[in-house]
N, C-alpha and C. Protein backbone atom coordinates (compact mmCIF):
# COMPACT_ATOMS: atom_id res chain seq x y z
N UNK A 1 89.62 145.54 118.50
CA UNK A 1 90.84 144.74 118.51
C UNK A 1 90.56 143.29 118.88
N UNK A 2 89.31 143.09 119.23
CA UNK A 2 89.19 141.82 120.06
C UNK A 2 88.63 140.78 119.41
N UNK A 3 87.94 141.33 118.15
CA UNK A 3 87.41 140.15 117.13
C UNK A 3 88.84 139.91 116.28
N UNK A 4 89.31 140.83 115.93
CA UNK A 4 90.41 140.74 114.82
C UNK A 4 91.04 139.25 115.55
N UNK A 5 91.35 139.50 116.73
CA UNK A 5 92.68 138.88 117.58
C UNK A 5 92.15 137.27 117.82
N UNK A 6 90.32 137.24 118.20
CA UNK A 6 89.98 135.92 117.91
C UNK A 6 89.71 135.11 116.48
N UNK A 7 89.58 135.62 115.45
CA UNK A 7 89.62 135.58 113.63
C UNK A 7 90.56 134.88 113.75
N UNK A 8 92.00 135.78 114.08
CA UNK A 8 93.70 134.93 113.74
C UNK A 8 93.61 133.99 114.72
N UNK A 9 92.96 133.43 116.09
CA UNK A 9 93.14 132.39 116.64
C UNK A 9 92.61 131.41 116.13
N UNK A 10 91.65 131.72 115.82
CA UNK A 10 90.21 130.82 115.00
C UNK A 10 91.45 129.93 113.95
N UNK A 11 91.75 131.34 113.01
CA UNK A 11 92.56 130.26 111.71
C UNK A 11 93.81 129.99 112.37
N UNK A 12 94.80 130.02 113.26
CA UNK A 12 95.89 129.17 113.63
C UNK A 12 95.82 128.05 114.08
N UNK A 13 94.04 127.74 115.06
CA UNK A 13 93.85 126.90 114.86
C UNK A 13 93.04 125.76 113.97
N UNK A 14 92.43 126.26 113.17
CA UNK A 14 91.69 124.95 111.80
C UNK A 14 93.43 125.16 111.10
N UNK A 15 94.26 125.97 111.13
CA UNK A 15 95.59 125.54 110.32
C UNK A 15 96.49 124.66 110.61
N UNK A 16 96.33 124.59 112.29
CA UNK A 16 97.10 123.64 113.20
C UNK A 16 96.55 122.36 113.10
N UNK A 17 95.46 122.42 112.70
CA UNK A 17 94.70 121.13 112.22
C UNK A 17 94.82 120.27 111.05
N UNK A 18 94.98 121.28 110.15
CA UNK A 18 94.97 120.83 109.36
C UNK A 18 96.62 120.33 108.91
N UNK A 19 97.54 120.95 109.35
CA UNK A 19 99.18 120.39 109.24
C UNK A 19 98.89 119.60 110.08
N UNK A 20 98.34 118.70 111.28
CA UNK A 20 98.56 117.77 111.98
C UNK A 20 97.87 116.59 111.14
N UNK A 21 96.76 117.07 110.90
CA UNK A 21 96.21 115.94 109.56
C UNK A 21 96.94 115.43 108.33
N UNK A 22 97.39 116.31 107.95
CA UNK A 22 98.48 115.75 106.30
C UNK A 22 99.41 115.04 106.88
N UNK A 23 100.04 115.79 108.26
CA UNK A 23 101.18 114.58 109.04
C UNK A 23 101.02 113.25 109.48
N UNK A 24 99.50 113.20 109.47
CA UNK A 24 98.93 111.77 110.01
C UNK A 24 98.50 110.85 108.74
N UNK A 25 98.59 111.98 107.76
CA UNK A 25 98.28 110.94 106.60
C UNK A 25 99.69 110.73 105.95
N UNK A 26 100.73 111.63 105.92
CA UNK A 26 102.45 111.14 105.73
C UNK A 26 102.65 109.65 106.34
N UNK A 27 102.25 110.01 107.70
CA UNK A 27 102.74 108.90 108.59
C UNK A 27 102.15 107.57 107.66
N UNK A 28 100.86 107.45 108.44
CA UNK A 28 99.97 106.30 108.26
C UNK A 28 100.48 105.79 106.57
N UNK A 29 100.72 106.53 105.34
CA UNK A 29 101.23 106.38 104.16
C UNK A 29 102.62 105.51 104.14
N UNK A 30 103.16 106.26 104.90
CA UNK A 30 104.68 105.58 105.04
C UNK A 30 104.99 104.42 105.88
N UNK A 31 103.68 103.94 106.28
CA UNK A 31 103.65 102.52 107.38
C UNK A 31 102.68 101.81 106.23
N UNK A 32 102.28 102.23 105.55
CA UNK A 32 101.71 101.39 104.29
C UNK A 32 102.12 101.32 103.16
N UNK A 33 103.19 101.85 102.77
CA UNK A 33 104.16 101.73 101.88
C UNK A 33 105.18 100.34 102.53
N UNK A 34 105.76 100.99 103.20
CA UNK A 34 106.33 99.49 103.99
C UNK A 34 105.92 98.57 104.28
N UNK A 35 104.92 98.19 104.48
CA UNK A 35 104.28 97.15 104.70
C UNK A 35 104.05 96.26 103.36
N UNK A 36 103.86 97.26 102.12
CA UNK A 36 103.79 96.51 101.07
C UNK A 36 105.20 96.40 100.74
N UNK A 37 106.62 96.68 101.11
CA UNK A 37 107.48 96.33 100.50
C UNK A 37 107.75 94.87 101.08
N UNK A 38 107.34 94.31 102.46
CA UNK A 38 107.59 92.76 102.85
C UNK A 38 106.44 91.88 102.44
N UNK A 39 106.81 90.67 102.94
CA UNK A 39 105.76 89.87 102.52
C UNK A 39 104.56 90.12 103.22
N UNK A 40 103.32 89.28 103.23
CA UNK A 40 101.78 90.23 103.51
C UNK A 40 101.73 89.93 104.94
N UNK A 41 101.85 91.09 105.77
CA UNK A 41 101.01 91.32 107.05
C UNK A 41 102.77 91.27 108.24
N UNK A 42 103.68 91.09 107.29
CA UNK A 42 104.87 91.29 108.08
C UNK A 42 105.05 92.30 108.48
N UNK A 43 105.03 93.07 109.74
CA UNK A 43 105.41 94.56 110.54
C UNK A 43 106.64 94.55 111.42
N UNK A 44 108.12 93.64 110.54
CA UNK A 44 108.59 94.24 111.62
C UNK A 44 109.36 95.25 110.87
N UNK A 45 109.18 95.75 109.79
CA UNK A 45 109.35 96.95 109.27
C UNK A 45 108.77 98.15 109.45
N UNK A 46 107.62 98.12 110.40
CA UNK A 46 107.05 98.98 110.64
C UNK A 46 107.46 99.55 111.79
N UNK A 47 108.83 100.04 112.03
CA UNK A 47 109.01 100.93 113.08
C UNK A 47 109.12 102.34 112.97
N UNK A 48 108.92 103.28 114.49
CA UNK A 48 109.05 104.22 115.02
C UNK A 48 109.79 104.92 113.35
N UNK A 49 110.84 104.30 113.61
CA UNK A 49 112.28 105.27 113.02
C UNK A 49 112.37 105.02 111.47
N UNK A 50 111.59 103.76 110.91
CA UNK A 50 111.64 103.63 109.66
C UNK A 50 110.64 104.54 108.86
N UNK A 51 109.09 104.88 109.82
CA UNK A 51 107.99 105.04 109.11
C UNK A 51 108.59 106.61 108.78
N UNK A 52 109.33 107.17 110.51
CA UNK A 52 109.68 108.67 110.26
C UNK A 52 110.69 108.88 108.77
N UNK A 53 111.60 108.14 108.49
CA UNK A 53 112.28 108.78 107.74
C UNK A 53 111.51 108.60 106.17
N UNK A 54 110.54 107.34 106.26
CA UNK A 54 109.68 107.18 104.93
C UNK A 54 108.73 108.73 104.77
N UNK A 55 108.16 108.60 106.06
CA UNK A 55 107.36 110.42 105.79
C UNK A 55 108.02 111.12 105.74
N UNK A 56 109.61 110.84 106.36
CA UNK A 56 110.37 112.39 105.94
C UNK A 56 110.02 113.50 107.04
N UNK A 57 109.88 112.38 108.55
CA UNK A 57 109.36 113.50 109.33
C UNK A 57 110.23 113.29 110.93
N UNK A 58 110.33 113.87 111.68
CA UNK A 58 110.98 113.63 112.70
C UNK A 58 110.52 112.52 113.55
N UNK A 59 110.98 111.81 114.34
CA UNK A 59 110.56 110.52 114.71
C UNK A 59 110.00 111.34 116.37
N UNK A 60 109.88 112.44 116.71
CA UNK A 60 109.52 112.46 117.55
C UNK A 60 107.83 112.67 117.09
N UNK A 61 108.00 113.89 116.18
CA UNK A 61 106.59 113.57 115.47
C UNK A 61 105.92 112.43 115.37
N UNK A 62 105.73 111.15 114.79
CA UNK A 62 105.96 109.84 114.75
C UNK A 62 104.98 110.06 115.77
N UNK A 63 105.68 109.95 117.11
CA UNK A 63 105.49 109.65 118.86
C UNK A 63 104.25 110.88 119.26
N UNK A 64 104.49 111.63 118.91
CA UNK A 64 103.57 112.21 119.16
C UNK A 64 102.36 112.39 118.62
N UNK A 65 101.87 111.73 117.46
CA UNK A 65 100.62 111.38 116.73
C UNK A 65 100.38 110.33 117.16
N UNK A 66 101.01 109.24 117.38
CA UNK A 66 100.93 107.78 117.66
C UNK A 66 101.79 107.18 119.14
N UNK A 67 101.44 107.28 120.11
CA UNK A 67 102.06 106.84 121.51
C UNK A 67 103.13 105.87 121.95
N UNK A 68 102.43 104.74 120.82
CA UNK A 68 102.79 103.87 120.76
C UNK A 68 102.62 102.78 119.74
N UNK A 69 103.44 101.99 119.37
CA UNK A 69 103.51 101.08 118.19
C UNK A 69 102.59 100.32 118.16
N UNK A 70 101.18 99.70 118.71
CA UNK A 70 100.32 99.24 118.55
C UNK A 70 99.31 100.51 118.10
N UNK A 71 99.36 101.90 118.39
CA UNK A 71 98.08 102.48 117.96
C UNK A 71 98.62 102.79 116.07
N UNK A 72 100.03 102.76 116.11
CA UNK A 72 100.63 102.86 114.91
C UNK A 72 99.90 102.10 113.63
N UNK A 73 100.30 100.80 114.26
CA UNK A 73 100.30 99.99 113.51
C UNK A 73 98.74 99.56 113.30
N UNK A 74 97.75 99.72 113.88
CA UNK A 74 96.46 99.92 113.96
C UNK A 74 95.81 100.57 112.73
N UNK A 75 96.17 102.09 112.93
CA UNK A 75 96.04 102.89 111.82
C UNK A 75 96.18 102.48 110.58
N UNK A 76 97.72 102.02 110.44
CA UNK A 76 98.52 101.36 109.06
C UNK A 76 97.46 99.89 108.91
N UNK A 77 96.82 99.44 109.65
CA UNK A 77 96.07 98.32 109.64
C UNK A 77 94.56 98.77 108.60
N UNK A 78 93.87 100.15 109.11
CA UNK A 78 92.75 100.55 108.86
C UNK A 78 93.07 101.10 107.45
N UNK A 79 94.27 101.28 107.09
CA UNK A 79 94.33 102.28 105.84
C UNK A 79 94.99 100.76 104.48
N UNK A 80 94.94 99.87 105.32
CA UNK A 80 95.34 98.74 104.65
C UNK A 80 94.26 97.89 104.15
N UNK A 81 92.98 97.68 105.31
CA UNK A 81 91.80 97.26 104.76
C UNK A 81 90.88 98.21 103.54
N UNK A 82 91.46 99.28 103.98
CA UNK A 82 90.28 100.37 102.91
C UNK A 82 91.09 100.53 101.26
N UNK A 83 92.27 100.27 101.64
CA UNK A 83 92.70 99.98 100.43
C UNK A 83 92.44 98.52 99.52
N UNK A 84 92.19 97.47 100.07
CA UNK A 84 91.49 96.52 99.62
C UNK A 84 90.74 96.27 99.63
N UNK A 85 89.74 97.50 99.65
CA UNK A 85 88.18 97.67 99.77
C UNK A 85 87.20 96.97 100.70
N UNK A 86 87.63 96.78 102.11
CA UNK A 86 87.08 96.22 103.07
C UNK A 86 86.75 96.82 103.62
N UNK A 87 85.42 96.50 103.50
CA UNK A 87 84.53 97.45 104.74
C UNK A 87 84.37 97.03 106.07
N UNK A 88 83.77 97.68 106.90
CA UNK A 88 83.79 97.69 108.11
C UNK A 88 83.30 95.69 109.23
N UNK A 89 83.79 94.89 109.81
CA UNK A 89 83.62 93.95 109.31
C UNK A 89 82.37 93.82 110.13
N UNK A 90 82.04 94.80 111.35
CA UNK A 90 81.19 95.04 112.07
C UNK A 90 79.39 94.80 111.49
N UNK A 91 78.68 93.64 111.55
CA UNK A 91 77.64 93.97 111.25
C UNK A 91 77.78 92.80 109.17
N UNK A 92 78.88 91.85 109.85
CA UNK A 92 78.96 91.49 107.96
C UNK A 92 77.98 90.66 108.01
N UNK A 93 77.49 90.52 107.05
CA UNK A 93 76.29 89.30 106.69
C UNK A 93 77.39 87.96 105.71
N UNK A 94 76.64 86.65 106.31
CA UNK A 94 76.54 85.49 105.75
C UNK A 94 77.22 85.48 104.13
N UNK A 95 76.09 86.29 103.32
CA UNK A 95 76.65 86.10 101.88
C UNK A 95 77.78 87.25 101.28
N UNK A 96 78.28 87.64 102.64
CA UNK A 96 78.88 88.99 102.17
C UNK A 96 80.65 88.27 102.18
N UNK A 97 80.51 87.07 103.50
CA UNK A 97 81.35 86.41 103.41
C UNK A 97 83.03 86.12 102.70
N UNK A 98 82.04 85.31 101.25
CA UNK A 98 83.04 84.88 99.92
C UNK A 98 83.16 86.16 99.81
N UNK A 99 82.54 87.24 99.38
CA UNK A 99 83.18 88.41 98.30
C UNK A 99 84.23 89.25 99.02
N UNK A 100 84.14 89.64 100.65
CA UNK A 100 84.83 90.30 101.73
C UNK A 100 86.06 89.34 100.97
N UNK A 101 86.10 88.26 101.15
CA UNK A 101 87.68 87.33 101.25
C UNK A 101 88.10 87.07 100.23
N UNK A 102 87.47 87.20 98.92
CA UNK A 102 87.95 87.50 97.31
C UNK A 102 88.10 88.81 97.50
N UNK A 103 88.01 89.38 98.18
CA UNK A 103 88.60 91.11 98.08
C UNK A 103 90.09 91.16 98.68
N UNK A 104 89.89 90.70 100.36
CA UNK A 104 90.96 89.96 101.17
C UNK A 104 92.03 89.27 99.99
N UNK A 105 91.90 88.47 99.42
CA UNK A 105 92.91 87.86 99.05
C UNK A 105 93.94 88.29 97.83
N UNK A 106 92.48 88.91 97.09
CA UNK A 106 93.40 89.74 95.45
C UNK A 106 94.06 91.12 96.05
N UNK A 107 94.07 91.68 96.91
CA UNK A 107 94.77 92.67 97.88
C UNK A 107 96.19 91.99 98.36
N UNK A 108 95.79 90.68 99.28
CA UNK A 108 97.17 89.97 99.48
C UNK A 108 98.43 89.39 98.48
N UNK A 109 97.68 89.32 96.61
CA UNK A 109 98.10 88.72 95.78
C UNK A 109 99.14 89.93 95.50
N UNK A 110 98.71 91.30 95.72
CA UNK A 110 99.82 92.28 95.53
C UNK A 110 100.91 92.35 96.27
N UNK A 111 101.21 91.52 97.17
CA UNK A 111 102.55 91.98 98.11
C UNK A 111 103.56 91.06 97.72
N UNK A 112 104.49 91.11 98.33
CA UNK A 112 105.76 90.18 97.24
C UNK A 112 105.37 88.71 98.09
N UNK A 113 105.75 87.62 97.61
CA UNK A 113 105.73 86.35 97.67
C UNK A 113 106.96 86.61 99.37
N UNK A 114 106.30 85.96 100.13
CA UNK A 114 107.62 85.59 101.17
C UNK A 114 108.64 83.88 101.15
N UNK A 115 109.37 84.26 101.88
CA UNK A 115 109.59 83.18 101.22
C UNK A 115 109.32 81.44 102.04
N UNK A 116 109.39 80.51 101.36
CA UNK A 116 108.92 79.50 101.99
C UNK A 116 109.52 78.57 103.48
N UNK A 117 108.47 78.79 104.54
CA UNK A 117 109.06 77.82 105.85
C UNK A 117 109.71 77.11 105.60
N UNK A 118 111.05 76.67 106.11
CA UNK A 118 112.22 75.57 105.89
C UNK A 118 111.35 74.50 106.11
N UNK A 119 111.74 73.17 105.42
CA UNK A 119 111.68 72.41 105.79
C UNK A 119 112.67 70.93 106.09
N UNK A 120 112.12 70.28 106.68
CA UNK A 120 113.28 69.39 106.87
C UNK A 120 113.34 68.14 105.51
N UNK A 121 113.95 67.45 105.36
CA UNK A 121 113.92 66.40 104.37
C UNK A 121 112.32 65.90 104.67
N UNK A 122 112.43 65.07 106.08
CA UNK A 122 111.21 63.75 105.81
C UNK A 122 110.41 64.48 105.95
N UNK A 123 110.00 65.53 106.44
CA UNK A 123 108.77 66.75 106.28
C UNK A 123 108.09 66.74 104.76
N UNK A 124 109.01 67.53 104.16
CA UNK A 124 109.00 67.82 102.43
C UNK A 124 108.54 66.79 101.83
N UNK A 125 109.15 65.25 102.31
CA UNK A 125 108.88 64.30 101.38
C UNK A 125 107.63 63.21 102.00
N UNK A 126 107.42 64.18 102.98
CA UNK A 126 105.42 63.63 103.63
C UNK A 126 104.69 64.42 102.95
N UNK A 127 104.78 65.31 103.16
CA UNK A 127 103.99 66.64 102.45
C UNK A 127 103.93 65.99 101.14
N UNK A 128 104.93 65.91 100.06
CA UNK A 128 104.34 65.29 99.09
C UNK A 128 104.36 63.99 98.24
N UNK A 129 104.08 62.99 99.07
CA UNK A 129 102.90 62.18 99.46
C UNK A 129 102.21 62.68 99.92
N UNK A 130 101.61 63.32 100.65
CA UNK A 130 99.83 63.72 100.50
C UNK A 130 99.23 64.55 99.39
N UNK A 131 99.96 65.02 98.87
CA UNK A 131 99.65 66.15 97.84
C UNK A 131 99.54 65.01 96.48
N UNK A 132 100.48 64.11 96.21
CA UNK A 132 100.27 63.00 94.86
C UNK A 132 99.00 62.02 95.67
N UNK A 133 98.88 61.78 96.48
CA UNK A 133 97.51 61.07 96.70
C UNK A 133 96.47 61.74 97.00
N UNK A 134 96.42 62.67 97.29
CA UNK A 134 95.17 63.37 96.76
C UNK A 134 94.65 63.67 95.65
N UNK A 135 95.90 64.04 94.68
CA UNK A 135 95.28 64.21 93.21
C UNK A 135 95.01 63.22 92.87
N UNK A 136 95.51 62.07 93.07
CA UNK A 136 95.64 60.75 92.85
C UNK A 136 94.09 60.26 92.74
N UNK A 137 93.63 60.44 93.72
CA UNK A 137 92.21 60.63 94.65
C UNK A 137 90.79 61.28 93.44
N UNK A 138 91.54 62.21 93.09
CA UNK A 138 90.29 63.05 92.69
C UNK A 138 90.29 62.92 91.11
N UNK A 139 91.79 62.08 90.30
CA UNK A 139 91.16 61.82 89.00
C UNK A 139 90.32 60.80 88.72
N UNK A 140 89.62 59.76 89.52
CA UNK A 140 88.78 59.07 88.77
C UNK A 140 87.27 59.88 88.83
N UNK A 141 87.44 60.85 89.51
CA UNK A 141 85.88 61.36 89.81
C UNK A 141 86.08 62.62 89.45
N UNK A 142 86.97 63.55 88.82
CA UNK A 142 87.08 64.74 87.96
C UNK A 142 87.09 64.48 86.38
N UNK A 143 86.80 63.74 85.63
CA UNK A 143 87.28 63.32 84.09
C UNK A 143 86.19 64.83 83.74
N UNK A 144 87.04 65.70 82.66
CA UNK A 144 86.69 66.55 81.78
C UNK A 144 87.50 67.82 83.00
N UNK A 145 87.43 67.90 84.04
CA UNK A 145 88.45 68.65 84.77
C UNK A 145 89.68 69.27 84.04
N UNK A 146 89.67 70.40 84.30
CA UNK A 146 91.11 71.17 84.11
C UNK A 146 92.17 70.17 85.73
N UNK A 147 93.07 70.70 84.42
CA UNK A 147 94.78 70.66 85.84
C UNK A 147 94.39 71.62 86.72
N UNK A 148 94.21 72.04 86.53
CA UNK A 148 94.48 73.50 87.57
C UNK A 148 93.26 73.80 88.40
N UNK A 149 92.09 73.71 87.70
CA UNK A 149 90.54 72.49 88.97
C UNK A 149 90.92 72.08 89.86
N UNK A 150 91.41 70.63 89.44
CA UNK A 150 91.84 69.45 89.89
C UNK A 150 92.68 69.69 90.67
N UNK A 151 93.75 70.52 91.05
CA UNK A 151 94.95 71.01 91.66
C UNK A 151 94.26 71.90 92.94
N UNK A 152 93.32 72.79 92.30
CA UNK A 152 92.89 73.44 92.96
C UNK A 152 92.00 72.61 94.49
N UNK A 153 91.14 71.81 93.76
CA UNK A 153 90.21 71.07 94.93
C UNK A 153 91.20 70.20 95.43
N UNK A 154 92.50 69.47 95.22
CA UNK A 154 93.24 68.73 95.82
C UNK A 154 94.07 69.46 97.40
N UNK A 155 93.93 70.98 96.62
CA UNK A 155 94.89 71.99 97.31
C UNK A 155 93.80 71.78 99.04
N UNK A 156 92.91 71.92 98.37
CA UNK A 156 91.90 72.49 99.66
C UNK A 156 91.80 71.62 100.77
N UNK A 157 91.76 70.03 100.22
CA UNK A 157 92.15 69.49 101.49
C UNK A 157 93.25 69.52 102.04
N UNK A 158 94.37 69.62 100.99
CA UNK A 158 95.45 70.02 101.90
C UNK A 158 95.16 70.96 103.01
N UNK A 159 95.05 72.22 102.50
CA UNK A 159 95.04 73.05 103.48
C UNK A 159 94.23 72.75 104.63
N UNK A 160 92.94 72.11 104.50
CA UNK A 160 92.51 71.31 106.01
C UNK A 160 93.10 70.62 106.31
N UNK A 161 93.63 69.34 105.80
CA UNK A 161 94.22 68.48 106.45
C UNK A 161 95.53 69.13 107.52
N UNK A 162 96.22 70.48 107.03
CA UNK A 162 97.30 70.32 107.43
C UNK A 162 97.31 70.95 108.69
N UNK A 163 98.86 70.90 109.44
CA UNK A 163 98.44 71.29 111.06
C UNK A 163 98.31 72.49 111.22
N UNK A 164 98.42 73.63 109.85
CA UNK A 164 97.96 74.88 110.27
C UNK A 164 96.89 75.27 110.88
N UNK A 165 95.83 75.16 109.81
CA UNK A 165 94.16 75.41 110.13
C UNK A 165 94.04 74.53 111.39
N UNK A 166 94.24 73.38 111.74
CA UNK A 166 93.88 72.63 112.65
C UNK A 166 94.69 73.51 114.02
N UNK A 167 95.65 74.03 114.49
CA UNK A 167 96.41 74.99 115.24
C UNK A 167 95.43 76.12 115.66
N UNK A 168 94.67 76.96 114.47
CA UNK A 168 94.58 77.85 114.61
C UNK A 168 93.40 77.92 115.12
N UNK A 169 92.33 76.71 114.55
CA UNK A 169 91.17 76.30 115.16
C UNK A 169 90.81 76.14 116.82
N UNK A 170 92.44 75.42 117.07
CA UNK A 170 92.64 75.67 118.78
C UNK A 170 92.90 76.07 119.22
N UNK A 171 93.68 77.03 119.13
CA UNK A 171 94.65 78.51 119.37
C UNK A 171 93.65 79.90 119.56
N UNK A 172 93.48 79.81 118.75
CA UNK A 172 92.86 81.60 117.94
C UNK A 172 91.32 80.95 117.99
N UNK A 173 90.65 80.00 118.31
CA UNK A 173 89.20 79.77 117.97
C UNK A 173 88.53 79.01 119.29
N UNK A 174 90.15 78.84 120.22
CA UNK A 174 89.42 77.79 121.35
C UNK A 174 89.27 76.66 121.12
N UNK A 175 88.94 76.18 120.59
CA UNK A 175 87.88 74.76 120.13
C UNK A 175 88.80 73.83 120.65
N UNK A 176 88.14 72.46 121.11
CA UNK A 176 89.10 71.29 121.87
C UNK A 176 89.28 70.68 120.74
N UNK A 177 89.96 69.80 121.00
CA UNK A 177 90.83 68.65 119.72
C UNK A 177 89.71 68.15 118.97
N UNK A 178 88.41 67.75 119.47
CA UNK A 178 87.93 67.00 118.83
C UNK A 178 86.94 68.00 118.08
N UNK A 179 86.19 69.04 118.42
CA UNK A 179 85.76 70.08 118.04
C UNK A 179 86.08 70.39 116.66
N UNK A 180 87.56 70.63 117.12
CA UNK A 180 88.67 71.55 115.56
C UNK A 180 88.43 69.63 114.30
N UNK A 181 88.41 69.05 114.76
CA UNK A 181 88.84 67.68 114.06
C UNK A 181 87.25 67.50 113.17
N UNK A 182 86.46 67.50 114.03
CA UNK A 182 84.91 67.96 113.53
C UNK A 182 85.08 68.97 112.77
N UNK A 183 85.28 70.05 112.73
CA UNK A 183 84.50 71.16 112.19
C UNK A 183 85.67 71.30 110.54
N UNK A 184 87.11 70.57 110.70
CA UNK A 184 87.92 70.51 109.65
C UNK A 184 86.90 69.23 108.74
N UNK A 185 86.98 67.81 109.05
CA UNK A 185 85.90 67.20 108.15
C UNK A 185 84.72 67.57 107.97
N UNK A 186 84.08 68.04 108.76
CA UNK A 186 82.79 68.81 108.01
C UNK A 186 83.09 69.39 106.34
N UNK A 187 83.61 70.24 106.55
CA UNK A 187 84.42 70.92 105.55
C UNK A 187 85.18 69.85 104.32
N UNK A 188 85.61 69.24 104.69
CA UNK A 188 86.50 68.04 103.54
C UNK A 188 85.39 67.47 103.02
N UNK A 189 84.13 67.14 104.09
CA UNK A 189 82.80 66.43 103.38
C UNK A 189 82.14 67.12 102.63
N UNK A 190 82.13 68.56 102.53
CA UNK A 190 81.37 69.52 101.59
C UNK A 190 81.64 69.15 100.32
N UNK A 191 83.42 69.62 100.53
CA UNK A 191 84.25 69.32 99.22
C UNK A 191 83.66 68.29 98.69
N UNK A 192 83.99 67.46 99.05
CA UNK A 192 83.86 66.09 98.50
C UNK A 192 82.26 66.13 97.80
N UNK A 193 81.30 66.26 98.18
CA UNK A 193 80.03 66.26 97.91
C UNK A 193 80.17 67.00 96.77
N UNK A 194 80.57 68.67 96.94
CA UNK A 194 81.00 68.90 95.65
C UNK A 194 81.64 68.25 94.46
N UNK A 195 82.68 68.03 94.88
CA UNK A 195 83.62 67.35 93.93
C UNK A 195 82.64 66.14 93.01
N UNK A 196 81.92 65.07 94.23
CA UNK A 196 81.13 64.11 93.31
C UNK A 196 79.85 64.59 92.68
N UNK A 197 79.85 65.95 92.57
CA UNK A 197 78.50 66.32 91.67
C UNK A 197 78.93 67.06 90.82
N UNK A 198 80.32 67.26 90.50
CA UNK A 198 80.67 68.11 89.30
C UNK A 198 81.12 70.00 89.59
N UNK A 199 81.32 69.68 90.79
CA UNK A 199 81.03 71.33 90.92
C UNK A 199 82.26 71.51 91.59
N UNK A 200 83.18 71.95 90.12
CA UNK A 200 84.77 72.27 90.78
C UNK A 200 84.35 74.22 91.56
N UNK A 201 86.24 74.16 91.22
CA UNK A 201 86.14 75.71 91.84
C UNK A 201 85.64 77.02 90.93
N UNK A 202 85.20 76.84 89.54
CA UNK A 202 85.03 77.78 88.98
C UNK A 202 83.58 78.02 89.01
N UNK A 203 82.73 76.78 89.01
CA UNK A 203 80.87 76.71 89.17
C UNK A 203 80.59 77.75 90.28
């Protein structure tokens, strides 16, 4: 009687296992479904009570696979990189770099467009003035250039120049004012070097 009785424990539990597993992959599914219905990397759709009724599962369940909304959203994080084929970032090499973030980005190109930070009038109409003098900038030294080259390498200083990257450089990277101010022209000087040897964004 005593093997029989450990056999049926044996399989109630690899069975108990295995329904807690498909529930963790419901879950984790239904926090990555949502996630792609907002714009990219927005979670405040990712709650407790939304992910349960997306899996179709009780929200205490939910709580009891996941403690709490950071190990949640973690998960929904890991099943988000492997879906855009990102590997582990632990251990990345130098030239692995560009291709990791052309993977990164055609992944981000799938989520819906969010929509654009307000801006104020004289904001909007600084912003572009810098954007017509930059292109401005780069047609005497692009001739045979595409629009959309040309747009492209104009874009890039924008994006250094502007107070995002420069924020985040001091924020999220530490770096003192003059540091972040360095390490953004470094970068504009590449461009540029590029730019005067012919070598848009497609070379």
């Amino acid at each position: 009687m005593g093997e029989p009785t450990a056999q049926r424990r044996r399989y109630d539990s690899t069975l108990r296992r295995q329904r807690a597993s498909e529930t963790v992959e419901r879950i984790v599914s239904a926090g990555s479904e949502l996630v792609h219905e907002g714009p990219v990397w927005d979670w405040r759709g990712v709650t407790f009570q939304a992910v349960a009724e997306r899996a179709g599962v009780n929200e205490r369940t939910v709580y009891r696979h996941f403690p709490n909304e950071r190990e949640l959203r973690d998960a929904v994080m890991q099943r988000l990189q492997k879906e855009a084929g990102i590997p582990t970032l632990e251990g990345m090499k130098l030239e692995e770099i560009a291709e990791i973030t052309e993977r990164t980005l055609a992944y981000v190109s799938t989520f819906p467009s969010g929509e654009p930070m307000p801006q104020d009038a004289t904001q909007a109409e600084a912003d572009k003035r810098r954007r017509e003098a930059l292109l401005n900038a780069l047609v005497p030294v692009t001739a045979g250039w595409s629009e959309t080259d040309r747009a492209t390498a104009a874009a890039m200083f924008d994006v250094l120049w502007g107070i995002g990257a420069y924020e985040r450089l001091v924020k999220i990277w530490g770096l003192d004012p003059a540091e972040a101010t360095r390490g953004v022209t470094w970068v504009m000087r590449l461009v540029e070097t590029a730019v005067r040897q012919g070598r848009g964004p497609g070379d």
